[in-house]
C-alpha atoms as a PDB file:
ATOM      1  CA  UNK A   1      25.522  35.842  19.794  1.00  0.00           C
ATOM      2  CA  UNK A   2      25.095  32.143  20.292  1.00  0.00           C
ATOM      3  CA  UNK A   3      26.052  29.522  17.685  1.00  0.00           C
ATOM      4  CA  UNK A   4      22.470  28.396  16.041  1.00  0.00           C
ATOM      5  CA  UNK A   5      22.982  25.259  14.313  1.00  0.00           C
ATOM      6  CA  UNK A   6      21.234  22.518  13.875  1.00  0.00           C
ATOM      7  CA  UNK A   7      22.397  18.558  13.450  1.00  0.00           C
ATOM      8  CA  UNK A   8      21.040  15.933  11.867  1.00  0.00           C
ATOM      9  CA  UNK A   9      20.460  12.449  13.708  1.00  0.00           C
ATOM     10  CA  UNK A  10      20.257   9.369  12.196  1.00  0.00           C
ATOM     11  CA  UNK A  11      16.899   7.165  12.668  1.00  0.00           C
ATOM     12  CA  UNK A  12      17.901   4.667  15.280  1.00  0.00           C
ATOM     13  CA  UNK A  13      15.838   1.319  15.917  1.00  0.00           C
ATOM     14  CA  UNK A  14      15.226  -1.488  13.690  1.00  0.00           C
ATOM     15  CA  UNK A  15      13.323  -1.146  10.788  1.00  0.00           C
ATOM     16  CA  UNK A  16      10.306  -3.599   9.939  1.00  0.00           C
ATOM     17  CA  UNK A  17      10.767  -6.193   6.737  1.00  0.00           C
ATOM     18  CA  UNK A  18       7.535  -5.863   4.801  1.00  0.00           C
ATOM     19  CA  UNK A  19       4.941  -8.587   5.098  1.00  0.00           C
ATOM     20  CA  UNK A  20       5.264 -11.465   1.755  1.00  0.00           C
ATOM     21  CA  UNK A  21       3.452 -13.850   0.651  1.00  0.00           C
ATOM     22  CA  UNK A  22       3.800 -17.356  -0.922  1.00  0.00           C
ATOM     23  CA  UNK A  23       5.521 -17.027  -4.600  1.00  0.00           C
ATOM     24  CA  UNK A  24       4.235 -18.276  -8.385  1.00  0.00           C
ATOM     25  CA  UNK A  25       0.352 -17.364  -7.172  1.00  0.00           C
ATOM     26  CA  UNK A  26      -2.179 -16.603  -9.702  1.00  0.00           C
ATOM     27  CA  UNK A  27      -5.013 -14.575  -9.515  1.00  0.00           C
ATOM     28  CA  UNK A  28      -8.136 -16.244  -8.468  1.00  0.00           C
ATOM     29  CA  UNK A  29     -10.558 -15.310 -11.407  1.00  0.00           C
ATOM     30  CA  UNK A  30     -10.559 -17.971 -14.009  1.00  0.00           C
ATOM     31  CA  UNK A  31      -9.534 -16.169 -17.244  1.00  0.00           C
ATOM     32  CA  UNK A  32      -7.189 -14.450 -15.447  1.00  0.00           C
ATOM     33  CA  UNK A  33      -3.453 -15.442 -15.638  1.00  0.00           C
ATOM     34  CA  UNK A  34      -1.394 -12.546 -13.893  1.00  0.00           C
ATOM     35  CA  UNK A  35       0.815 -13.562 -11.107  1.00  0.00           C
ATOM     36  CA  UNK A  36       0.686 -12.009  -8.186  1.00  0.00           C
ATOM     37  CA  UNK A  37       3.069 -10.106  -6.591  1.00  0.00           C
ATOM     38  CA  UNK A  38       4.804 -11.304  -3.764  1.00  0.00           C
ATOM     39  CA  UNK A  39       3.556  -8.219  -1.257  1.00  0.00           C
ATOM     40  CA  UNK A  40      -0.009  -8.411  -2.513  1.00  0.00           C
ATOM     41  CA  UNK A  41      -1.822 -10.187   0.143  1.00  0.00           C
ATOM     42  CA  UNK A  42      -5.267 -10.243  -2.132  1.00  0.00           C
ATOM     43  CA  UNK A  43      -5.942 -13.655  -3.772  1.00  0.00           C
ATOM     44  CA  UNK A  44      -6.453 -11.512  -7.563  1.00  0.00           C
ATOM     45  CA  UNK A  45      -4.967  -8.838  -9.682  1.00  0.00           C
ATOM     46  CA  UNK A  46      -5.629  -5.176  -9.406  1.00  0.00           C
ATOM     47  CA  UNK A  47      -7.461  -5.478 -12.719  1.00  0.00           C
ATOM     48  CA  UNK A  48      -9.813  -7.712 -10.752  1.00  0.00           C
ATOM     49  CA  UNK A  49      -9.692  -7.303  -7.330  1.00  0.00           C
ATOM     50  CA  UNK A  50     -12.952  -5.501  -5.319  1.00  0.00           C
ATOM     51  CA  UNK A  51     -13.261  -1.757  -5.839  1.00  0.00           C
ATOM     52  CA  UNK A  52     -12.418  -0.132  -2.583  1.00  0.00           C
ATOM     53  CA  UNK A  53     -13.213   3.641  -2.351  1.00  0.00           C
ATOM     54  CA  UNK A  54     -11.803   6.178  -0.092  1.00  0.00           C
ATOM     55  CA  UNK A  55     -13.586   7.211   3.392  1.00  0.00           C
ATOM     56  CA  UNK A  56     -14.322  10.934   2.291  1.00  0.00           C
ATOM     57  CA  UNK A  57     -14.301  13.495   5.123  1.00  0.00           C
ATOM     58  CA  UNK A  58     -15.400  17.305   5.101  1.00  0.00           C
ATOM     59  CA  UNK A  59     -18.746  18.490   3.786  1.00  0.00           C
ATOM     60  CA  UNK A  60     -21.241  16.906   1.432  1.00  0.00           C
ATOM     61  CA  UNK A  61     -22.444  19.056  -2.201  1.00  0.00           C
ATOM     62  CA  UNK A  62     -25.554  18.810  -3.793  1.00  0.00           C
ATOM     63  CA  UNK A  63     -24.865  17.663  -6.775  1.00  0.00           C
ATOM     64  CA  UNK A  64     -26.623  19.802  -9.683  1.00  0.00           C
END
């Protein structure tokens, strides 16, 4: 019976540094003093950025 086993490779290539943004921003809306983190590319906070909702797939209910 042959020997079944399997190995493990490591993932080879270089890996991709994550897009930043300037430093010390604030968000945009004018009560607002949260900075902004450095990988948020929005101009406000999550508290007041634009509500973004999902693309739903699949079928559609009645609602009732």
């Amino acid at each position: 019976m042959p020997d079944l086993t399997m190995r493990a490779a490591r993932p080879t290539g270089r890996s991709r540094r994550p897009k930043t943004f300037n430093t010390g921003r604030v968000c945009a809306h004018e009560t607002c003093s949260t900075r902004i983190s450095l990988y948020n590319r929005s101009d406000s906070c999550f508290v007041h950025a634009p509500k973004h909702y999902p693309r739903l797939r699949g079928v559609v209910t009645a609602e009732g």
